[in-house]
Structure formats: structure tokens, C-alpha cells
Protein backbone atom coordinates (compact mmCIF):
# COMPACT_ATOMS: atom_id res chain seq x y z
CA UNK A 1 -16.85 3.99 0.43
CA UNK A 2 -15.04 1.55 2.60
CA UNK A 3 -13.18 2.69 6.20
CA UNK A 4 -9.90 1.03 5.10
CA UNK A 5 -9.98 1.55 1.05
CA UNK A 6 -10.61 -1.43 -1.46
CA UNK A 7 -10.19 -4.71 -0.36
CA UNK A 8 -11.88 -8.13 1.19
CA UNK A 9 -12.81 -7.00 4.78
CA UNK A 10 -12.92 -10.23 7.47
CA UNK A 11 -13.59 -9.77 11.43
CA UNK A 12 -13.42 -12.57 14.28
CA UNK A 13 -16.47 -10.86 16.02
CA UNK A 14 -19.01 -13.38 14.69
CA UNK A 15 -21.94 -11.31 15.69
CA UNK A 16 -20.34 -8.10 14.21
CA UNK A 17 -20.00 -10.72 11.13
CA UNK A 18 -23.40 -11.41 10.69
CA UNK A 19 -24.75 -7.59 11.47
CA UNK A 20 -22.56 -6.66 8.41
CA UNK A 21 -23.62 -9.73 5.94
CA UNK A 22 -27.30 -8.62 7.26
CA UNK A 23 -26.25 -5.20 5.80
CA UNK A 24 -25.16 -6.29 2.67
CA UNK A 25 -28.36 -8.31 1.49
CA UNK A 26 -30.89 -5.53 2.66
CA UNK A 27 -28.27 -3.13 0.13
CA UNK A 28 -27.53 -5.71 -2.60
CA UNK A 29 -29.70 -8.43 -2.49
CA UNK A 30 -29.44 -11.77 -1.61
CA UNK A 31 -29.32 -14.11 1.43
CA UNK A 32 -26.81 -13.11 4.36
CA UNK A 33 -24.57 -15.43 5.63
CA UNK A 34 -21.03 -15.80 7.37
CA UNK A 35 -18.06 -17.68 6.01
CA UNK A 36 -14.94 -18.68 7.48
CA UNK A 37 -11.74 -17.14 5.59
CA UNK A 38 -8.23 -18.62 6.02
CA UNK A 39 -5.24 -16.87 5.47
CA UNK A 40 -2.43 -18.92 4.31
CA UNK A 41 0.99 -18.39 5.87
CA UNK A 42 -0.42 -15.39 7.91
CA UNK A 43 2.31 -14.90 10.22
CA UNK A 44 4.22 -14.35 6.69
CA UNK A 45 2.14 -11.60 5.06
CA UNK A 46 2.68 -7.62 5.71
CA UNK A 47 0.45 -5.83 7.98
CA UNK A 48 -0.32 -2.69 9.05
CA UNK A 49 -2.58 -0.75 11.81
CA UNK A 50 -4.71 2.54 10.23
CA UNK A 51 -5.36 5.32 12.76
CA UNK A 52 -8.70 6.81 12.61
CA UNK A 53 -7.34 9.86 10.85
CA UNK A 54 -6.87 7.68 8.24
CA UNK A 55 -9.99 5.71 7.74
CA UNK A 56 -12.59 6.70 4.63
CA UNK A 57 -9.17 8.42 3.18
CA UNK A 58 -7.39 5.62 1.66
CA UNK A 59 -7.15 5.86 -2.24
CA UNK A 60 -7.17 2.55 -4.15
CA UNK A 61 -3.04 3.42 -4.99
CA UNK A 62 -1.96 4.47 -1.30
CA UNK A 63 1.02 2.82 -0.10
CA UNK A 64 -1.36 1.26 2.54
CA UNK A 65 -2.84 -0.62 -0.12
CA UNK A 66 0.06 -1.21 -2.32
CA UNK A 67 2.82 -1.72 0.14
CA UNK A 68 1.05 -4.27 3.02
CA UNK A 69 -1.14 -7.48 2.88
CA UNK A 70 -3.84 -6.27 5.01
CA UNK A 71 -4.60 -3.40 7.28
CA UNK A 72 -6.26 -3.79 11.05
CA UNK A 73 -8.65 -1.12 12.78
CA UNK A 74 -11.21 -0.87 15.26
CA UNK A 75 -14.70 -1.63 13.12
CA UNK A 76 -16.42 1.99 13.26
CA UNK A 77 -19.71 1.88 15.47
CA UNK A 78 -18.41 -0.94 16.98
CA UNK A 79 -15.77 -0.15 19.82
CA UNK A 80 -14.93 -4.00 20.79
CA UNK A 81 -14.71 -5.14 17.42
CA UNK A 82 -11.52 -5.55 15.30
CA UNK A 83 -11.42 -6.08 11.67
CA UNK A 84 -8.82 -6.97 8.80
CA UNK A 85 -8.97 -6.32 5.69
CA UNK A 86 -6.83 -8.05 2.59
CA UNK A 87 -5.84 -5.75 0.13
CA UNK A 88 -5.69 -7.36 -3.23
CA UNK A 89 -1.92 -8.39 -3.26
CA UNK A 90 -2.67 -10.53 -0.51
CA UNK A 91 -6.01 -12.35 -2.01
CA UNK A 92 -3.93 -15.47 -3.80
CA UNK A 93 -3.12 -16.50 0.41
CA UNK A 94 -7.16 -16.36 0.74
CA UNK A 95 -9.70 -19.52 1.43
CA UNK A 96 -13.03 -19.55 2.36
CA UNK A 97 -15.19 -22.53 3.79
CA UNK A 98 -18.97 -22.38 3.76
CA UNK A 99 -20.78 -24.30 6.26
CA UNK A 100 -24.66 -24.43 6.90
């Protein structure tokens, strides 16, 4: 289960970025590592700030999924850290550059 429902979750905490890609290789496999997403025409695209009440309730057809581009919230466990995350009406704006 995700805090803010299905989606592609990004943060601009880079060391909250790579604690989470550790996270993901120890769970699925693999080789962490952090990529820089772009969001084209940002200022553009719907968004919308979940209170805690909501987080780990969103269903996969909740208006907050259906009706914005992304949702913003504090990153649980981590009280300086922000995070957005793209719902899938918003992916087409999406890049991603990897650098080593």
C-alpha cells in the first residue's frame, strides 16, 4: 500500500531519494539508484495537498486520483521531507534522465 494511492511517487530530498530506492532493491531486487524526473508544463497540471487523515486511504478511483495531476504530502517518517506523486493522468507530461 502506498500513502497517497497508485501512482509514480518523486521527492526533491535527494537523500530521502536514495533511502527509498535503497528500499526498493532490498524488497524487489535489483540495483538502487536515483533519477531525475521532469514534469512538463508543471505550472499547468492540477494539484492537490492530502491531509494525513487521508493518507493509506486513497482508492485507485478517488477523485484525488481521478480529478488532479499529482498530490503533495509530508513523506511519512520523514518530517522535512516533501513528496509528489503523479497520478496516472498526468504520466504522458513525465521524463526521466539517468545519470551515473
Amino acid at each position: 500500500m502506498q500513502q497517497l494511492g497508485l501512482g509514480f511517487y518523486v521527492t526533491d530530498d535527494y537523500p530521502t531519494a536514495v533511502v527509498f530506492a535503497r528500499v526498493a532493491a532490498r524488497r524487489l531486487g535489483g540495483v538502487p539508484f536515483v533519477v531525475n524526473i521532469y514534469g512538463h508544463n508543471f505550472a499547468q497540471l492540477t494539484g492537490q495537498e492530502v491531509a494525513p487523515a487521508w493518507w493509506w486511504r486513497i482508492a485507485d478511483d478517488s477523485p484525488l486520483i481521478t480529478d488532479f495531476d499529482y498530490l503533495t504530502a509530508q513523506v511519512v517518517g520523514y518530517p522535512d521531507s516533501r513528496q509528489i506523486k503523479f497520478n496516472p493522468r498526468a504520466y504522458h507530461t513525465l521524463a526521466a534522465e539517468i545519470s551515473r
